[in-house]
N, C-alpha and C. Protein backbone atom coordinates (compact mmCIF):
# COMPACT_ATOMS: atom_id res chain seq x y z
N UNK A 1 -1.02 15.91 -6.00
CA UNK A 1 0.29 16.26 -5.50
C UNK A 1 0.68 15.22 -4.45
N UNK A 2 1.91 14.90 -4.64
CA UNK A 2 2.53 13.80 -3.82
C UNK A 2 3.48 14.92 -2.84
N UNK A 3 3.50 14.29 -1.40
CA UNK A 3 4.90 15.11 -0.84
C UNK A 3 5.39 13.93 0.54
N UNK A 4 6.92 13.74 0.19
CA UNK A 4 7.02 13.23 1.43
C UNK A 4 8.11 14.34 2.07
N UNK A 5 8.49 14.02 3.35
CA UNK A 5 9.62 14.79 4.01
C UNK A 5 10.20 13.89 4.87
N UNK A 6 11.14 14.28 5.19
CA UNK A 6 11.90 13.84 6.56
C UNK A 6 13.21 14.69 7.10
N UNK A 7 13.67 14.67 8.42
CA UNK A 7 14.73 15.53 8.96
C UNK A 7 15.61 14.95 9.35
N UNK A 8 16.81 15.36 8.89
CA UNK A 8 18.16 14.03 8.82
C UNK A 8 19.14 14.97 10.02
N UNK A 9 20.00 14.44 10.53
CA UNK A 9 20.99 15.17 11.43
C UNK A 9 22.25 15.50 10.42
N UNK A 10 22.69 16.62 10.32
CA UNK A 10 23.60 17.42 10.34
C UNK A 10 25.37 16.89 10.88
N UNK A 11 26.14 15.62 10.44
CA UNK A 11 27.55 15.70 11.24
C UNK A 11 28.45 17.42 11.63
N UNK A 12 28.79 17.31 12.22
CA UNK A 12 29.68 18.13 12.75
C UNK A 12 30.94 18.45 11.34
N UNK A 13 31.32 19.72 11.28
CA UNK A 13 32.16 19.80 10.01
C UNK A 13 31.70 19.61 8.81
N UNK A 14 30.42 19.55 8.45
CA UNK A 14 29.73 18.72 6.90
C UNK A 14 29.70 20.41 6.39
N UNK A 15 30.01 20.00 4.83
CA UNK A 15 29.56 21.30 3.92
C UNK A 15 28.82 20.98 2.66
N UNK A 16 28.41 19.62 3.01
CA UNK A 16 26.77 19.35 2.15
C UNK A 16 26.53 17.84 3.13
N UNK A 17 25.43 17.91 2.63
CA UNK A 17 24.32 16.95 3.00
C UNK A 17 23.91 15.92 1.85
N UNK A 18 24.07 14.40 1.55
CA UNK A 18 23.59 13.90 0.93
C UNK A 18 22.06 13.32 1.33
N UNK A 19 21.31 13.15 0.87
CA UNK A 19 20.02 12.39 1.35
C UNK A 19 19.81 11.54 0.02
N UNK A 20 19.92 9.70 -0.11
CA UNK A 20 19.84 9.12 -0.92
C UNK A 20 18.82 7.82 -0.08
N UNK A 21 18.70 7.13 -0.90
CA UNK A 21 17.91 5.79 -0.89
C UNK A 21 16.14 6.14 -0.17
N UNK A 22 15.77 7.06 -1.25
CA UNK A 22 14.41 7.59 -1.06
C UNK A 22 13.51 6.80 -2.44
N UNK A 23 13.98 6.17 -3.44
CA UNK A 23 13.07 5.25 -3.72
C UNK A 23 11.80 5.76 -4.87
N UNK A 24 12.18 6.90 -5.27
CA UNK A 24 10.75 7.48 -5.89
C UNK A 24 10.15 7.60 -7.47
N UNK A 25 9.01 6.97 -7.13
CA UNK A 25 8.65 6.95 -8.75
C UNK A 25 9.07 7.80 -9.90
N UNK A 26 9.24 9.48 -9.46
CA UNK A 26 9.51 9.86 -10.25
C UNK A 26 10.53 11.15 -9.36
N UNK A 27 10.70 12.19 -10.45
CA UNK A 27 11.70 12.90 -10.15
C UNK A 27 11.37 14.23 -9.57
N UNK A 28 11.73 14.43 -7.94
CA UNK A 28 10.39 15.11 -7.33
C UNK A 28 10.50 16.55 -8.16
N UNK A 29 8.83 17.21 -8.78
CA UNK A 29 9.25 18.82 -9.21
C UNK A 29 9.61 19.62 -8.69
N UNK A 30 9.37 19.86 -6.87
CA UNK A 30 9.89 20.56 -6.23
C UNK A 30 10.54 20.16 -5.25
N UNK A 31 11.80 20.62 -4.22
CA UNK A 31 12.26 20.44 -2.98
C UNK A 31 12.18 21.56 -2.42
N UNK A 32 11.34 21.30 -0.94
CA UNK A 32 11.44 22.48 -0.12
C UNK A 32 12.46 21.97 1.48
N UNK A 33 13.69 23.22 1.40
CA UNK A 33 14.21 22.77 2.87
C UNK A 33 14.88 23.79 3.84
N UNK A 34 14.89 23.52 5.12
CA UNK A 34 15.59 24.24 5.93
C UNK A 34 16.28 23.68 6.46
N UNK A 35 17.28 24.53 7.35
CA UNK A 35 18.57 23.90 7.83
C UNK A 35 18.20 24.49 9.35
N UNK A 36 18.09 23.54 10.26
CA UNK A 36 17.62 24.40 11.59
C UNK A 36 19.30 24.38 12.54
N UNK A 37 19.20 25.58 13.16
CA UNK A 37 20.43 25.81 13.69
C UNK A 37 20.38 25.34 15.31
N UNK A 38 21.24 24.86 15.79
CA UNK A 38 21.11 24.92 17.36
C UNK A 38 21.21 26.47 18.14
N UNK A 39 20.33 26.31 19.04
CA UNK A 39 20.22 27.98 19.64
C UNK A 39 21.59 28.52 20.06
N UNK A 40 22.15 29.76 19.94
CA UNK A 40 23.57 30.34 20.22
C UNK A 40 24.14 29.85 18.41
N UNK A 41 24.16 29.39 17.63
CA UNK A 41 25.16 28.85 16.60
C UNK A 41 24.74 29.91 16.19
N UNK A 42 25.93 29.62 14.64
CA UNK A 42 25.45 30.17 13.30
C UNK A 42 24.61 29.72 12.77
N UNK A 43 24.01 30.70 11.86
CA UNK A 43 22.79 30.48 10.72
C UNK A 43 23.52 29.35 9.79
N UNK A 44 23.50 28.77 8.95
CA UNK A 44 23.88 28.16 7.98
C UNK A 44 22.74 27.85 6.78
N UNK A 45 22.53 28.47 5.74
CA UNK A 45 21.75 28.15 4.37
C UNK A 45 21.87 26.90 3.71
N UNK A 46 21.29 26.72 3.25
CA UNK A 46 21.50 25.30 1.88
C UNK A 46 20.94 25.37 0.95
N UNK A 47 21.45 25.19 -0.20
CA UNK A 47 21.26 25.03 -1.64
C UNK A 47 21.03 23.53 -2.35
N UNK A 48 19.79 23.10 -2.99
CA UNK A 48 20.36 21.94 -3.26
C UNK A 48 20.91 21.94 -4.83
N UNK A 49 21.50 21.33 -4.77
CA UNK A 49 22.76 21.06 -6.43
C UNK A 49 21.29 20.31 -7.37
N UNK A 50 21.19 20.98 -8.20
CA UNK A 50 20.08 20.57 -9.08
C UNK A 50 20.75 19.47 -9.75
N UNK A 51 21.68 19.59 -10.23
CA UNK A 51 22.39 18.75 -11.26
C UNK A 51 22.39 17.11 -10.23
N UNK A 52 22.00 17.20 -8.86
CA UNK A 52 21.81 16.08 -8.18
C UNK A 52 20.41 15.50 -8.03
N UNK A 53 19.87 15.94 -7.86
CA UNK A 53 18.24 15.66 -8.31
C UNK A 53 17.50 14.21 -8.99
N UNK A 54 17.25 13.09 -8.46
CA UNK A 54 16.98 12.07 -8.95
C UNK A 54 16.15 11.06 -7.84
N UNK A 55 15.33 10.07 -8.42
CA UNK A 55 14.44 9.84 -7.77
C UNK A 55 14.78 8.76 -6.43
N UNK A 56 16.26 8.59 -6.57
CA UNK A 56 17.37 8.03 -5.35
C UNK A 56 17.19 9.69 -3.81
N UNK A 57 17.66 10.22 -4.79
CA UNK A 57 17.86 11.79 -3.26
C UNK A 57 18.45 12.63 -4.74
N UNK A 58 19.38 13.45 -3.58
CA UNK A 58 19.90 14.70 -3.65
C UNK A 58 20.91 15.14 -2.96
N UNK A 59 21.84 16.23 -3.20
CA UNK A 59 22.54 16.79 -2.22
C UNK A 59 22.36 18.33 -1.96
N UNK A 60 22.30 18.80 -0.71
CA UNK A 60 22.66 20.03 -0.64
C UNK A 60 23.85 20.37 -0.33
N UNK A 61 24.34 21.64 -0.84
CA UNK A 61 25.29 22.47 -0.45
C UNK A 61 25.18 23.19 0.62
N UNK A 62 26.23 23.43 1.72
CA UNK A 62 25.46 24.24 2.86
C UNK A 62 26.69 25.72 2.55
N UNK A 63 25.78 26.80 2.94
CA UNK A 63 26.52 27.96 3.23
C UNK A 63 27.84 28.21 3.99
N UNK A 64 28.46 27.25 4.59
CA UNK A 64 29.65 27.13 5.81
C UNK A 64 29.57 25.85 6.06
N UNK A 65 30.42 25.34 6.72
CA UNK A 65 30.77 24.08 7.67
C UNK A 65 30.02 24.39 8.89
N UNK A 66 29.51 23.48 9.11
CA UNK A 66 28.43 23.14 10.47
C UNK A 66 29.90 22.76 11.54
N UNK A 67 29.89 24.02 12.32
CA UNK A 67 30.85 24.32 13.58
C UNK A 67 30.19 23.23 14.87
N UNK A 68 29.63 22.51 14.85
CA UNK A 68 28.85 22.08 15.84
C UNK A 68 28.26 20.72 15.52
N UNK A 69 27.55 19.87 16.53
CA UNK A 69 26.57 19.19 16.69
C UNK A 69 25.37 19.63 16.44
N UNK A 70 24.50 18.93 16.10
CA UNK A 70 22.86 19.36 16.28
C UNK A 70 22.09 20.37 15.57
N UNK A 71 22.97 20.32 14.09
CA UNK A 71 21.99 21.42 13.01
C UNK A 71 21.47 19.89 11.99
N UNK A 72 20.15 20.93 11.76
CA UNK A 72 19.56 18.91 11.05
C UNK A 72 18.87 19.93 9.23
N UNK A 73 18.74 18.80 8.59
CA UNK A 73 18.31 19.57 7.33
C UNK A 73 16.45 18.32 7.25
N UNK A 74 15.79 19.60 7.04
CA UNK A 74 14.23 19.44 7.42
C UNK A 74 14.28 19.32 5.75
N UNK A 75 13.84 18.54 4.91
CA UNK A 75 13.17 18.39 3.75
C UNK A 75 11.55 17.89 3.35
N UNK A 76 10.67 18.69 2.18
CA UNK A 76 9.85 18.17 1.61
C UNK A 76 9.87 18.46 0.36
N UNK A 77 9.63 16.77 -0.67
CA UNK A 77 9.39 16.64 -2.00
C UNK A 77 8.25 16.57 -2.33
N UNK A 78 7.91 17.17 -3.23
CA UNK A 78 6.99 17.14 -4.20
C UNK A 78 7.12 16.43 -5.37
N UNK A 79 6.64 15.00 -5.73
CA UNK A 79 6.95 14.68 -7.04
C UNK A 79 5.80 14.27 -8.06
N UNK A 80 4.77 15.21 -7.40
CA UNK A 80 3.37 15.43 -7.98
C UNK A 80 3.32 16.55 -9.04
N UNK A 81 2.17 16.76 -9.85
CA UNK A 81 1.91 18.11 -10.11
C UNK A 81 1.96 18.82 -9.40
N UNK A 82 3.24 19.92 -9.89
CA UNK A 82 3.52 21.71 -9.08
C UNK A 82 2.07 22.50 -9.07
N UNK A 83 1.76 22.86 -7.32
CA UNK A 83 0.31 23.63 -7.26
C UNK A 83 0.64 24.94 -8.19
N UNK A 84 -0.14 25.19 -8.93
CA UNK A 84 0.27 26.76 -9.35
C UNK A 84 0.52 27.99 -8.26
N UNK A 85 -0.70 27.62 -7.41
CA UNK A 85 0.03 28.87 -5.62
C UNK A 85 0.76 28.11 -5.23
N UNK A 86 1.54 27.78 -5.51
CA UNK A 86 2.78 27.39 -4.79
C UNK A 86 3.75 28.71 -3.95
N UNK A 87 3.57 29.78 -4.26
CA UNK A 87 4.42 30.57 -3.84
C UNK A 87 3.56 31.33 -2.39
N UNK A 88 2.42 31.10 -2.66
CA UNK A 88 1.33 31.58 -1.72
C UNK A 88 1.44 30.45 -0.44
N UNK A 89 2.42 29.60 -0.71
CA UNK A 89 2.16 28.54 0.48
C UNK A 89 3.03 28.98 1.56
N UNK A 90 2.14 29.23 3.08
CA UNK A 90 3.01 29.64 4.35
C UNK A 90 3.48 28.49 5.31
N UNK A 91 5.00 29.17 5.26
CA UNK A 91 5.68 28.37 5.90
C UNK A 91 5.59 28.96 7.21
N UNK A 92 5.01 29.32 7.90
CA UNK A 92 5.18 29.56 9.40
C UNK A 92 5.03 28.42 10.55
N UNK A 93 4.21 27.61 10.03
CA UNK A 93 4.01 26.73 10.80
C UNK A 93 5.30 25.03 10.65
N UNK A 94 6.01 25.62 9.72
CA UNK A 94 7.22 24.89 10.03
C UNK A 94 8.55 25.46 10.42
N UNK A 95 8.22 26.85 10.49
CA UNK A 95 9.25 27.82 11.34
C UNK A 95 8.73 27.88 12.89
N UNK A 96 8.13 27.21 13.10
CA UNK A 96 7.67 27.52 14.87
C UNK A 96 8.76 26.17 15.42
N UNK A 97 9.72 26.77 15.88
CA UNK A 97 10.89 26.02 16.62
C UNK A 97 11.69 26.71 17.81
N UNK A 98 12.06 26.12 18.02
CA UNK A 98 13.17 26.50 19.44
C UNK A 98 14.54 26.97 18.51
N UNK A 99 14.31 25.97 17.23
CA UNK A 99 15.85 26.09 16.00
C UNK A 99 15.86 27.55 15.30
N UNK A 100 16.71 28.26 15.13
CA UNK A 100 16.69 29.01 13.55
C UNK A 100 16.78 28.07 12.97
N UNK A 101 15.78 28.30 11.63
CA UNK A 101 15.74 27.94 10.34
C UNK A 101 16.19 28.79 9.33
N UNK A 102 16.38 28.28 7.79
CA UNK A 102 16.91 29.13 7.05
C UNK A 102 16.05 28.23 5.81
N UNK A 103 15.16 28.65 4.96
CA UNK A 103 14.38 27.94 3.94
C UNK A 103 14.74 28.21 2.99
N UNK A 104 14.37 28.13 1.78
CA UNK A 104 14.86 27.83 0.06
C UNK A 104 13.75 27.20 -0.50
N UNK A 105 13.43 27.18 -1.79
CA UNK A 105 12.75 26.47 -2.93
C UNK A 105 13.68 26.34 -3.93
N UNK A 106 13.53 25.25 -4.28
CA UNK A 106 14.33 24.22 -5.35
C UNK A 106 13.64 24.18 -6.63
């Protein structure tokens, strides 16, 4: 299993997120991501658009327009063999923030 990640900033007013020029051998099987909120904001979700999916990036869709500065979208790909426990995998230790988060599987 291959996985990279990285956490991009959020513009102010955005109602998706592109993340491109990631470079990858192949086409990752899974995306895992959250959208961390600044403390006092709204929650905001994200979806990513499957039909975007390629070994360049992706886009997500976000639940609302980001009212604010300082909500960032936390991503990790997988473009390895899918673990079969994959669903058994805990995310707590990337929910330990000062941020709300809001997670998804792709």
């Amino acid at each position: 299993m291959s996985l990279i990640g990285a956490t991009i900033s959020i513009a102010e007013g955005s109602i998706s997120v592109t993340v491109s020029g990631l470079g990858l051998a192949s086409v990752p099987g899974y995306i895992f991501i959250t959208i961390e909120s600044p403390n006092g904001e709204s929650v905001i979700y994200g979806s990513v658009r499957q039909d975007t999916i390629t070994t360049d990036g992706f886009i997500v869709d976000l639940s609302g327009i980001t009212p604010s500065a300082g909500y960032n979208l936390d991503y990790i790909l997988n473009y390895g063999a899918i673990p079969s426990d994959i669903y058994n995998v805990s995310v707590k230790p990337l929910l330990r923030s000062r941020s709300t988060k809001a997670c998804c599987f792709c």
